[in-house]
C-alpha atoms as a PDB file:
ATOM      1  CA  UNK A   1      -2.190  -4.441 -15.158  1.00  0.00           C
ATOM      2  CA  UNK A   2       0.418  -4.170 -12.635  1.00  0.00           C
ATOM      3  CA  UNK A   3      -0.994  -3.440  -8.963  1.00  0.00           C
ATOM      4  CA  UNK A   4       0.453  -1.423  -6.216  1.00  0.00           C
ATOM      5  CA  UNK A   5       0.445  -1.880  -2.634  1.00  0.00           C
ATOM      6  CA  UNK A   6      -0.111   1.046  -0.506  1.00  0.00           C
ATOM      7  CA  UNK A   7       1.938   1.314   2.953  1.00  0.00           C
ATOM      8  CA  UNK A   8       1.034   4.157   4.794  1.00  0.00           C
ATOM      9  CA  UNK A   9       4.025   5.864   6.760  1.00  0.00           C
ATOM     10  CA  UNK A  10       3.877   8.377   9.556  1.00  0.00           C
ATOM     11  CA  UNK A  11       5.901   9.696  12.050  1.00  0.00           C
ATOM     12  CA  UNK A  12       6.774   6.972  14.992  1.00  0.00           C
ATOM     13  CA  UNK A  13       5.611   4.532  12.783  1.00  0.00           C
ATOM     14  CA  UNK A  14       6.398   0.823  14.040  1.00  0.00           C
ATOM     15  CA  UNK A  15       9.476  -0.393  11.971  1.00  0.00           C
ATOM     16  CA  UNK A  16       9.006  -4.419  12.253  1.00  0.00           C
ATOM     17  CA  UNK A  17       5.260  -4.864  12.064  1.00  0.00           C
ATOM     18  CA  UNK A  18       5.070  -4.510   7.992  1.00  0.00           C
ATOM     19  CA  UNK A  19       8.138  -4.945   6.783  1.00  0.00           C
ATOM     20  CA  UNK A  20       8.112  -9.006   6.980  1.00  0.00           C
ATOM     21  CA  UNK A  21       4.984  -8.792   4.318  1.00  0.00           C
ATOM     22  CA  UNK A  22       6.303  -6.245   2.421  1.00  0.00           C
ATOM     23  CA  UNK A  23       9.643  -7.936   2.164  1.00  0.00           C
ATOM     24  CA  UNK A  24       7.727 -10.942   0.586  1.00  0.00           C
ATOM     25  CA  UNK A  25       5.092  -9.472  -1.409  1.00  0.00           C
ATOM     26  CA  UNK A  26       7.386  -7.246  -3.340  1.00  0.00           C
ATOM     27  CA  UNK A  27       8.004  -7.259  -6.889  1.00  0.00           C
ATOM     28  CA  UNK A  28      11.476  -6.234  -5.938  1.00  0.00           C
ATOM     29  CA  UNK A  29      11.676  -9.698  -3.689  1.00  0.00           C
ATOM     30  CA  UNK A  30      12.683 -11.971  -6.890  1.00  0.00           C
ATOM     31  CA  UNK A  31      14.754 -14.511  -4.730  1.00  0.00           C
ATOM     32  CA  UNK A  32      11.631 -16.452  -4.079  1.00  0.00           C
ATOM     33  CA  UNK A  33       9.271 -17.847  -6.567  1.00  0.00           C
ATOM     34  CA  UNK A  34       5.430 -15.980  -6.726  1.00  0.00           C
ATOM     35  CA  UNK A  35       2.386 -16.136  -8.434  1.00  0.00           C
ATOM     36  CA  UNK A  36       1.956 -12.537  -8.522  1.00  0.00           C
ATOM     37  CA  UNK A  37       3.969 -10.032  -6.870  1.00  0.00           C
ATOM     38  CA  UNK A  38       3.284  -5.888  -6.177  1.00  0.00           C
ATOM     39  CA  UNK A  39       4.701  -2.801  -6.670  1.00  0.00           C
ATOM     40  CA  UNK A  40       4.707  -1.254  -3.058  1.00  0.00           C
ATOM     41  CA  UNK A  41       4.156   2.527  -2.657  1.00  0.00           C
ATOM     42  CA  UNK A  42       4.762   4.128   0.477  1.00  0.00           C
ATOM     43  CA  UNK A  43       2.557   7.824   1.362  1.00  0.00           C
ATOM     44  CA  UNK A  44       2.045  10.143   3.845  1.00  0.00           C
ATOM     45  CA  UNK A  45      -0.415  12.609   4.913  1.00  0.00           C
ATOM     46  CA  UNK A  46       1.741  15.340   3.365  1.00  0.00           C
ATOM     47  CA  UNK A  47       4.765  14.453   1.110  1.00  0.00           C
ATOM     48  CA  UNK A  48       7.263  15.250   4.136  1.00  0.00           C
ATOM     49  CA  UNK A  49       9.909  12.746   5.633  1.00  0.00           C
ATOM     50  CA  UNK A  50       8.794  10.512   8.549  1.00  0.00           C
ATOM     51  CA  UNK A  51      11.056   9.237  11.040  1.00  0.00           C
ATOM     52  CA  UNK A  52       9.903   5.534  12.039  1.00  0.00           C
ATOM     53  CA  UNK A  53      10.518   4.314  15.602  1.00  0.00           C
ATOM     54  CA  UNK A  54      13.252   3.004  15.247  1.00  0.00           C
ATOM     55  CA  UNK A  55      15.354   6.247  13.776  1.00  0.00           C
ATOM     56  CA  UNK A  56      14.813   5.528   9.929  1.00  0.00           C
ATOM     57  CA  UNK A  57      13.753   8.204   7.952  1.00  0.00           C
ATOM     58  CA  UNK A  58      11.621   7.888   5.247  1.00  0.00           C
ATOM     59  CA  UNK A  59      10.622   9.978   2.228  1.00  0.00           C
ATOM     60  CA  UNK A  60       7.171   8.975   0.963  1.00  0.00           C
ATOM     61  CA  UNK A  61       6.643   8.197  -2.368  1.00  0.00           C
ATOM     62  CA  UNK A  62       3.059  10.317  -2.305  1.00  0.00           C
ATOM     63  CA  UNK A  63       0.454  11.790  -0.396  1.00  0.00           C
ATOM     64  CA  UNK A  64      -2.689  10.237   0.903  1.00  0.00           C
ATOM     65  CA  UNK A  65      -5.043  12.803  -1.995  1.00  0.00           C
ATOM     66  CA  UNK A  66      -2.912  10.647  -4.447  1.00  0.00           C
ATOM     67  CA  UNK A  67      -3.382   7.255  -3.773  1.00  0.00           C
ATOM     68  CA  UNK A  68      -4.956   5.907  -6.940  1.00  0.00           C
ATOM     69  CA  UNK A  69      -7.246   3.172  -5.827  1.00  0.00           C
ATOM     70  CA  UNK A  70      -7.659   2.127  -9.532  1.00  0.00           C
ATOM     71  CA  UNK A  71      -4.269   0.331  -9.086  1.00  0.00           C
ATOM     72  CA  UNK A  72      -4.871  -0.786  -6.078  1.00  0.00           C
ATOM     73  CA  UNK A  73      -4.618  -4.343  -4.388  1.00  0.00           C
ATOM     74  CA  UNK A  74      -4.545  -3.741  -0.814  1.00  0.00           C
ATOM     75  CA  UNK A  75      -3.931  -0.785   1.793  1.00  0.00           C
ATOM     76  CA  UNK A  76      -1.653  -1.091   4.759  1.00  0.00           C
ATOM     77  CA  UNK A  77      -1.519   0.837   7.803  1.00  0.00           C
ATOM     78  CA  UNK A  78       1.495  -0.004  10.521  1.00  0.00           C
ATOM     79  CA  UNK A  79       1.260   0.544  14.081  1.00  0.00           C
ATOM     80  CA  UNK A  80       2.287   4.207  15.761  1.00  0.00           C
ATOM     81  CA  UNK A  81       1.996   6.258  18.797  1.00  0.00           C
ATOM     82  CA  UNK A  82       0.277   8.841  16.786  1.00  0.00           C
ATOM     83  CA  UNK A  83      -2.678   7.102  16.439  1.00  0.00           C
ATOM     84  CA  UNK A  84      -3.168   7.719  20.202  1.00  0.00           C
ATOM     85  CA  UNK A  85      -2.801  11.360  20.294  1.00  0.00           C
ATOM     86  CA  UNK A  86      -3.354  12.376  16.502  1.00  0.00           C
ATOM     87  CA  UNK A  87      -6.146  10.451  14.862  1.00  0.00           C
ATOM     88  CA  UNK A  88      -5.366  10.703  11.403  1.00  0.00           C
ATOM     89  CA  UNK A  89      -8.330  12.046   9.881  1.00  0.00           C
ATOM     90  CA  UNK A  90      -7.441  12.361   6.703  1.00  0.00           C
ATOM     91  CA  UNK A  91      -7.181   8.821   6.014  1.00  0.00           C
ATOM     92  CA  UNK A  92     -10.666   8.125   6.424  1.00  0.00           C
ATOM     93  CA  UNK A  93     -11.783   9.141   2.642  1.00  0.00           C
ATOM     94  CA  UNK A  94      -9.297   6.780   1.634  1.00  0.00           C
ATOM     95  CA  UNK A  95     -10.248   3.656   4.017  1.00  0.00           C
ATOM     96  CA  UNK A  96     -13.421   4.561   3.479  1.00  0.00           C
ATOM     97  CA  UNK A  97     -13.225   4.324  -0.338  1.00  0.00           C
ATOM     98  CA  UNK A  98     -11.372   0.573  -0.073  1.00  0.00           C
ATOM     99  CA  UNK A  99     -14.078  -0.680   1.828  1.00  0.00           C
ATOM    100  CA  UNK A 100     -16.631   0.494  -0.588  1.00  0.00           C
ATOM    101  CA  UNK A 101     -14.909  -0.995  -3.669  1.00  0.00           C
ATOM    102  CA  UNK A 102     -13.444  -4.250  -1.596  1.00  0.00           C
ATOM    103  CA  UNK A 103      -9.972  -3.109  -1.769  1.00  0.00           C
ATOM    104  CA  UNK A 104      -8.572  -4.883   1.625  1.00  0.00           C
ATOM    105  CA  UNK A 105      -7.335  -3.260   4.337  1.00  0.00           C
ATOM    106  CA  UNK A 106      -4.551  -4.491   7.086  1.00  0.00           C
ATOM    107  CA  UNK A 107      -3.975  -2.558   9.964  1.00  0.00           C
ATOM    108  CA  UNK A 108      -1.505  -3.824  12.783  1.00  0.00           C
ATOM    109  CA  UNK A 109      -1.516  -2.405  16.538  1.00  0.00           C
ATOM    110  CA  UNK A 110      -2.059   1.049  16.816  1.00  0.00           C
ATOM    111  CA  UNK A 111      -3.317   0.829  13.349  1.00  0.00           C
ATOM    112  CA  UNK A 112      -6.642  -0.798  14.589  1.00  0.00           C
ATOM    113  CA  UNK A 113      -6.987   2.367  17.040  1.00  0.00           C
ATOM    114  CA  UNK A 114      -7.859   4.467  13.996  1.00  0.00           C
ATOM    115  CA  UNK A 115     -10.274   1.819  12.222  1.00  0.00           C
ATOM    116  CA  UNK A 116     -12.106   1.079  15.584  1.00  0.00           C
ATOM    117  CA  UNK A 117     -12.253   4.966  16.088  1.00  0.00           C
ATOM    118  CA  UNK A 118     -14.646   5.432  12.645  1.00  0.00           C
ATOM    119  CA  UNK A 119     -16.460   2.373  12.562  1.00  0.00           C
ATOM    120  CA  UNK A 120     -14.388   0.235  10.192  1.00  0.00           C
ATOM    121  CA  UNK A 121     -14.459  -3.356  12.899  1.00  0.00           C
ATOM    122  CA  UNK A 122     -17.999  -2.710  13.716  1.00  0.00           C
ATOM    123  CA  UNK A 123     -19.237  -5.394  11.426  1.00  0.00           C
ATOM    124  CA  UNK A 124     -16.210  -7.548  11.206  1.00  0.00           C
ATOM    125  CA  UNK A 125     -14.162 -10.008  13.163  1.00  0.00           C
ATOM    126  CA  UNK A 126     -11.224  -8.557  14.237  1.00  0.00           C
ATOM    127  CA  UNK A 127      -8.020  -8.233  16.748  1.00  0.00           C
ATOM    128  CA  UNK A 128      -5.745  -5.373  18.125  1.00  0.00           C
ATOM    129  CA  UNK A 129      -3.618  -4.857  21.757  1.00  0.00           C
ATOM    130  CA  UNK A 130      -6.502  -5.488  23.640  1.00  0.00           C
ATOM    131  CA  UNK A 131     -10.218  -4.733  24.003  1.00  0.00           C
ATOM    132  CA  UNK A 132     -10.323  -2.552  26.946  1.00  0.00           C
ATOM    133  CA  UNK A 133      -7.859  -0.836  25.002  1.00  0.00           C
ATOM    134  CA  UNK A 134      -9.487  -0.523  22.136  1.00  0.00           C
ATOM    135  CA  UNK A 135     -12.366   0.689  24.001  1.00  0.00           C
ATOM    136  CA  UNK A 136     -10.764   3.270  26.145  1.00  0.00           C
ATOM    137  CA  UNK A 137      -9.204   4.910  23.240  1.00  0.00           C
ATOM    138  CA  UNK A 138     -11.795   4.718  20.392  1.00  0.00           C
ATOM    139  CA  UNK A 139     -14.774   6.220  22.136  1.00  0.00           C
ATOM    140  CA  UNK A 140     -17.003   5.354  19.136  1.00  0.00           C
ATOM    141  CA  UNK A 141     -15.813   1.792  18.851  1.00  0.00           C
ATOM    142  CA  UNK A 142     -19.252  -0.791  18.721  1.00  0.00           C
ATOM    143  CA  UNK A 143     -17.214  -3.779  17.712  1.00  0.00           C
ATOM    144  CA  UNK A 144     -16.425  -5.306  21.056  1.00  0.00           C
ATOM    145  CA  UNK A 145     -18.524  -8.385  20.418  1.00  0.00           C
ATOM    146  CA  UNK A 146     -16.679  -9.471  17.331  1.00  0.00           C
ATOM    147  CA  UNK A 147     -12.923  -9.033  19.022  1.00  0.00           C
ATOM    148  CA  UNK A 148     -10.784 -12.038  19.218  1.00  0.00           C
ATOM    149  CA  UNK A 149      -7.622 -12.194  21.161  1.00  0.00           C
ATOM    150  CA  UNK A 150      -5.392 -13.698  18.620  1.00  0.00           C
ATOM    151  CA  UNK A 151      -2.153 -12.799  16.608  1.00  0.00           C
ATOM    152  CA  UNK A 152      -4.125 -11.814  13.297  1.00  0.00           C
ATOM    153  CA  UNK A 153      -7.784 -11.833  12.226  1.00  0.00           C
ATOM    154  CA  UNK A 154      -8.650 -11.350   8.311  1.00  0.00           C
ATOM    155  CA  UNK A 155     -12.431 -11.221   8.183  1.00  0.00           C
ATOM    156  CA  UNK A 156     -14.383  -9.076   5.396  1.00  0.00           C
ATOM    157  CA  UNK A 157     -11.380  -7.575   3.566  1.00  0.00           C
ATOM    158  CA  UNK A 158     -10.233  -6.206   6.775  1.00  0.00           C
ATOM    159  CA  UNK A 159      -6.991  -7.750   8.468  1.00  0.00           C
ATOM    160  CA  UNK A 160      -5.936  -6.778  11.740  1.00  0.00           C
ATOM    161  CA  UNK A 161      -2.842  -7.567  13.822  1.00  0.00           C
ATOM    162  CA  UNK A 162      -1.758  -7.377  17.506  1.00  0.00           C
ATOM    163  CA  UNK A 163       1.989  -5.793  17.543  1.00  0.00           C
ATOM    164  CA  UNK A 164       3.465  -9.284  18.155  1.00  0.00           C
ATOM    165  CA  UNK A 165       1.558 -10.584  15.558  1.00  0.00           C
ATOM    166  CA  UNK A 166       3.545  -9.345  12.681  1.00  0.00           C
ATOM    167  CA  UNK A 167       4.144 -13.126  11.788  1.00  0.00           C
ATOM    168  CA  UNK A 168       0.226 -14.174  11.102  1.00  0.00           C
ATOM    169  CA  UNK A 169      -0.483 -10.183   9.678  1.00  0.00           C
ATOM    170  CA  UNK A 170       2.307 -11.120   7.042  1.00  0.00           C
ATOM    171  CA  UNK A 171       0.402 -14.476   6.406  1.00  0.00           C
ATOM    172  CA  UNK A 172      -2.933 -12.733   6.048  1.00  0.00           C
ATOM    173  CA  UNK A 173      -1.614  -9.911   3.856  1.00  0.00           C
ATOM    174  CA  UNK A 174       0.685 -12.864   1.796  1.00  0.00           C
ATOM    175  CA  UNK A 175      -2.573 -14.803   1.721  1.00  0.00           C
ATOM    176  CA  UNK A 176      -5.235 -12.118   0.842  1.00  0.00           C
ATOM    177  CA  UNK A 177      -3.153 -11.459  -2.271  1.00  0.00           C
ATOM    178  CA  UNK A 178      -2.127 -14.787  -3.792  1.00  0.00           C
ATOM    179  CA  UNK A 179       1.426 -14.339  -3.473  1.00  0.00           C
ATOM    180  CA  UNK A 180       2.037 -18.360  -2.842  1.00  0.00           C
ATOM    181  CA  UNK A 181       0.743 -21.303  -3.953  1.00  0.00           C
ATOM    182  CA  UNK A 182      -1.724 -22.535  -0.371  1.00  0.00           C
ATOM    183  CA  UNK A 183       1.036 -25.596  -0.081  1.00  0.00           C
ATOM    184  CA  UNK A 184       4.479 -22.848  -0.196  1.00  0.00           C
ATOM    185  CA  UNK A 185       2.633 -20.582   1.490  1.00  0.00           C
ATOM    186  CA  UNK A 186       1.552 -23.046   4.400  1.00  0.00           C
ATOM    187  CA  UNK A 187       5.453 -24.314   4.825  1.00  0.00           C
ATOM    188  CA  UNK A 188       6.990 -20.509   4.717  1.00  0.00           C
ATOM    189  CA  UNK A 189       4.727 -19.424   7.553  1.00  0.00           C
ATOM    190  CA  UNK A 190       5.700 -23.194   9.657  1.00  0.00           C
ATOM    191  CA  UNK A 191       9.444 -22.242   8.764  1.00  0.00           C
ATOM    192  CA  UNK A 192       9.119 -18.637  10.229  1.00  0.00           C
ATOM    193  CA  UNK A 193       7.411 -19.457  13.724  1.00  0.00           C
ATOM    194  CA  UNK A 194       9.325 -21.697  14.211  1.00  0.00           C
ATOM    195  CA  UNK A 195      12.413 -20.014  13.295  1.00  0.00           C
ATOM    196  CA  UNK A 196      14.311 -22.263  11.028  1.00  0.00           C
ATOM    197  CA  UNK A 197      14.009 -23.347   7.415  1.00  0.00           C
ATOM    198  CA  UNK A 198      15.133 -26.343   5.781  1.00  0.00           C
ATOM    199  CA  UNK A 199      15.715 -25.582   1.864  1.00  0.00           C
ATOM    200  CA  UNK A 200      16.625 -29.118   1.897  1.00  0.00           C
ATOM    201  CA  UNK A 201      12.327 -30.226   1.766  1.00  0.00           C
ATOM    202  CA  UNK A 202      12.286 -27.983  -1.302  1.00  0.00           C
END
């Protein structure tokens, strides 16, 4: 059966931080060879527009009451400002639910606001824009003993991302789902940090 990948958008939402993993686990992607490849399916909290950061608009393709986790591989959450102001309550059934049926979960920058704020990096290893900041803004957060400052941290089904770590979240996510071969996989994310690739050592 065919999965779908979930990518939640909302309004301010953080154009670059997903859309260098979505890019190459899409079933739409065919230009380079996969083992498997997903269907991606963008929702909202409500079925209205979003305008991203950056000035893009987008209309998502549900609502968060009808994500069906029976066809799902993996739920992503960008970074936003919202998460700062306007905890997103609503997602928290969902989330919830994936971590209960180890569905994995990536959540970049502002992202890891919201998990830290209902207890999802408690238990697990993971990263975000800072701990202090983390702290300051997620008043429930008891995690601060498994924090690591690094790019990207993928540790019980839960990956998390700094905002300049879009690279290593794309690796995780890429990673998490088998979208490579280890050896491709391992030379696409050399080519990309560095910044050049040779399609000659192919």
């Amino acid at each position: 059966m065919d999965k779908n990948v979930y990518l939640y958008v909302c309004p301010g939402l953080a154009d670059w931080e997903a859309s260098l993993a979505i890019a190459m686990i899409s079933n739409l992607n065919t230009d380079i060879p996969k083992t498997i490849s997903y269907r991606i399916i963008t929702f909202g909290l409500t079925g209205e527009p979003v305008t991203t950061s950056g000035g893009v608009t987008i209309l998502p393709d549900t609502d968060v009451r009808s994500v069906d986790l029976t066809k799902a591989a993996m739920v992503i959450l960008p970074g936003s400002s919202q998460y700062e102001h306007d905890d997103p309550t609503q997602l928290v059934p969902l989330i919830r639910a994936c971590v209960d049926t180890n569905i994995p979960v990536a959540a970049i920058c502002g992202a890891t606001l919201f998990l830290a704020n209902h207890g999802f990096l408690d238990t697990v290893r993971h990263t975000s824009c800072g701990q202090e900041w983390l702290k300051q803004h997620a008043p429930a957060y008891r995690g601060e003993h498994l924090y690591e400052h690094a790019p990207s941290v993928s540790d019980g089904g839960i990956i998390t991302a700094n905002p300049l770590g879009f690279v290593d979240f794309a690796y995780h996510i890429i990673q998490t789902l088998d979208v490579f071969p280890p050896e491709f996989l391992e030379v696409w994310y050399g080519a990309v940090k560095s910044g050049y690739l040779n399609v000659d050592q192919f």
